[in-house]
N, C-alpha and C. Protein backbone atom coordinates (compact mmCIF):
# COMPACT_ATOMS: atom_id res chain seq x y z
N UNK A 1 132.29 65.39 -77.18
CA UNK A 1 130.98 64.77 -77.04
C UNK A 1 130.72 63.81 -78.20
N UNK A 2 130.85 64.33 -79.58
CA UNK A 2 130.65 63.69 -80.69
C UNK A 2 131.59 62.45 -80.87
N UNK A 3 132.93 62.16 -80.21
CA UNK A 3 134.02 61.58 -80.27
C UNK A 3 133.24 60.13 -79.17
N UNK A 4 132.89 60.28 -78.20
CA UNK A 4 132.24 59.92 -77.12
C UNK A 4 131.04 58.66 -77.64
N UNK A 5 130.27 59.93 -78.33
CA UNK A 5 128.78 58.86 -78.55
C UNK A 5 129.15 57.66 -79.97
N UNK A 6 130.62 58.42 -80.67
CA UNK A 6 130.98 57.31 -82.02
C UNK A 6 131.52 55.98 -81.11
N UNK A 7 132.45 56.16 -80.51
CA UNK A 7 132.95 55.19 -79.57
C UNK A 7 132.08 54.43 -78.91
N UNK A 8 130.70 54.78 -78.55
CA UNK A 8 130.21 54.26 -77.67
C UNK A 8 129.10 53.21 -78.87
N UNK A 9 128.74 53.71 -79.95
CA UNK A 9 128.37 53.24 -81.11
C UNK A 9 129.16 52.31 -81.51
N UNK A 10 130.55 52.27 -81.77
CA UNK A 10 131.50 51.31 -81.92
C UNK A 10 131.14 50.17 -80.91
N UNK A 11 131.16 50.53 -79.90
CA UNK A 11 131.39 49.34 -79.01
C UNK A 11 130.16 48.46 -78.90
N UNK A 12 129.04 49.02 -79.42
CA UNK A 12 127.57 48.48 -78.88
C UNK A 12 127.62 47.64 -80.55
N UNK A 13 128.41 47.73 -81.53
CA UNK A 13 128.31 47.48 -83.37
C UNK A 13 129.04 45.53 -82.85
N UNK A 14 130.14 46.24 -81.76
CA UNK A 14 130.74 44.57 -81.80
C UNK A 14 130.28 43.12 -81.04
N UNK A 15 129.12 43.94 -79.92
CA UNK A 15 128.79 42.94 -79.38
C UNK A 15 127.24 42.91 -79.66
N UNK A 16 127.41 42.72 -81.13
CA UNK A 16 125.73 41.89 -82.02
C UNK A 16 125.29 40.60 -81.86
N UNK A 17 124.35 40.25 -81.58
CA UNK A 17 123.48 38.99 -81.14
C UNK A 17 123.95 37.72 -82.56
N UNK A 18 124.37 36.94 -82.28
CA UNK A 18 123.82 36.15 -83.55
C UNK A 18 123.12 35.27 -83.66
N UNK A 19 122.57 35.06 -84.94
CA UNK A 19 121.50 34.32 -84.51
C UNK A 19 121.23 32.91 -84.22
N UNK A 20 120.74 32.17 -83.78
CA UNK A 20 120.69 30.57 -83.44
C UNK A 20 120.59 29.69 -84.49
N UNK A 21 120.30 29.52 -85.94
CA UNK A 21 120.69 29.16 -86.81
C UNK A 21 121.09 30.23 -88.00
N UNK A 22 121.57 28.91 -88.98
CA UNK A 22 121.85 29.91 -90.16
C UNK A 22 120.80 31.05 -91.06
N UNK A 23 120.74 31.68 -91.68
CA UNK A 23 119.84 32.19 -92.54
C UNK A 23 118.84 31.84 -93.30
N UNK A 24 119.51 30.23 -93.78
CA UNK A 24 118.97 29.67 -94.84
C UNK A 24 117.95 28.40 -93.57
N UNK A 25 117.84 28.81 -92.86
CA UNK A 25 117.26 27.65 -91.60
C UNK A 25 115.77 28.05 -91.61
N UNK A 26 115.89 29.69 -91.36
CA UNK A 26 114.53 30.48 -91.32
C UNK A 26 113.90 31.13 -92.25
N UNK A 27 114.29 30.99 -93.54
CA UNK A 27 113.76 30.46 -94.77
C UNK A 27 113.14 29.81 -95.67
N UNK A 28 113.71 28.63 -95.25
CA UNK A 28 112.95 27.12 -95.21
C UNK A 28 111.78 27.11 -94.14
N UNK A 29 112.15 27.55 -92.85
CA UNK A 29 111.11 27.14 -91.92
C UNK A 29 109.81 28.40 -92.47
N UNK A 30 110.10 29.28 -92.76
CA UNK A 30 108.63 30.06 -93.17
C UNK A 30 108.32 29.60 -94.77
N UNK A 31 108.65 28.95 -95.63
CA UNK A 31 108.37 28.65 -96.96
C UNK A 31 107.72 27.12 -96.40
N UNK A 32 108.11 26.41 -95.22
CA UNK A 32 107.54 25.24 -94.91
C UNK A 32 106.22 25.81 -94.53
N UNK A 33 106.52 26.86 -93.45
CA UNK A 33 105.04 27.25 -92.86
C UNK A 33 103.80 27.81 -93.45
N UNK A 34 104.63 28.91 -94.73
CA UNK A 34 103.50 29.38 -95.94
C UNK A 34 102.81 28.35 -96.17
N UNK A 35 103.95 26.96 -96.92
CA UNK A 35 102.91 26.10 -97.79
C UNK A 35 101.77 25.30 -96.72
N UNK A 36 102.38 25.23 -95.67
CA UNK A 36 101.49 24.49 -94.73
C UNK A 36 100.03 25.23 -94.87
N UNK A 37 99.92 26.65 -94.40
CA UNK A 37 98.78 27.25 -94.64
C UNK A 37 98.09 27.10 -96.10
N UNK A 38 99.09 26.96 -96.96
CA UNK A 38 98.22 27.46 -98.32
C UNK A 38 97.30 26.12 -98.79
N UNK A 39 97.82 24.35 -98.01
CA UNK A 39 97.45 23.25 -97.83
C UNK A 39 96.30 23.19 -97.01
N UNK A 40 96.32 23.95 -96.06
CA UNK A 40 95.15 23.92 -94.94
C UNK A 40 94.19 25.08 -95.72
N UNK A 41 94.04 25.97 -96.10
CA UNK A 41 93.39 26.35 -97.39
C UNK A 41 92.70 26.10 -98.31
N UNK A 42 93.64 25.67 -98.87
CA UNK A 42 92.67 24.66 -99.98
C UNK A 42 92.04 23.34 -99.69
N UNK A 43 92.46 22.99 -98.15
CA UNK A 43 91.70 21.98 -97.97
C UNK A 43 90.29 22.38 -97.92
N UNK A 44 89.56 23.30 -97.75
CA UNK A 44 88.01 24.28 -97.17
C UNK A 44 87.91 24.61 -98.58
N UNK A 45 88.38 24.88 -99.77
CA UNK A 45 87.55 25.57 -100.82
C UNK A 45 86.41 24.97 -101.16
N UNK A 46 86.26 24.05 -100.80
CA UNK A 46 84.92 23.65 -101.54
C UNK A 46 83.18 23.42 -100.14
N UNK A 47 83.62 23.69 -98.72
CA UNK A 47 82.85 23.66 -97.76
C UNK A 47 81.42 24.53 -98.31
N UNK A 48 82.08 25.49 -98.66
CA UNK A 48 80.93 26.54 -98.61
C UNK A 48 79.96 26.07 -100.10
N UNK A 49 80.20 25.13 -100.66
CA UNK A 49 79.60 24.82 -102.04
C UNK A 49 78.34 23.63 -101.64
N UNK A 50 79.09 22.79 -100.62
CA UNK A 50 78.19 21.45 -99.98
C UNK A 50 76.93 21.92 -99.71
N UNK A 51 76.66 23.25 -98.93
CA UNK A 51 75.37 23.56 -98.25
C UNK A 51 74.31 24.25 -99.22
C-alpha cells in the first residue's frame, strides 16, 4: 500500500505546471504594481486638508 501511494506521489512530483514567465517577471510586475498604488496614494494626501 505504502509502496503504491510513494509511486503514485512520484509520478504526480514530475508532471509540475510551470510557470508562464520567469520568476523575476512576477516580481517586477508586483513591485511595479505596489509602487503604482503607493503613487495613487499619495496623490489624495492632501484632499481631506482642502475642506
Amino acid at each position: 500500500m505504502h509502496a503504491a501511494l510513494i509511486a503514485a506521489a512520484a509520478e504526480g512530483a514530475e508532471h509540475a505546471r510551470e510557470l508562464p514567465f520567469p520568476p523575476v517577471v512576477f516580481g517586477i510586475g508586483a513591485f511595479v504594481g505596489l509602487t503604482a498604488m503607493l503613487l495613487i496614494t499619495f496623490a489624495f494626501r492632501s484632499v481631506g486638508t482642502r475642506h
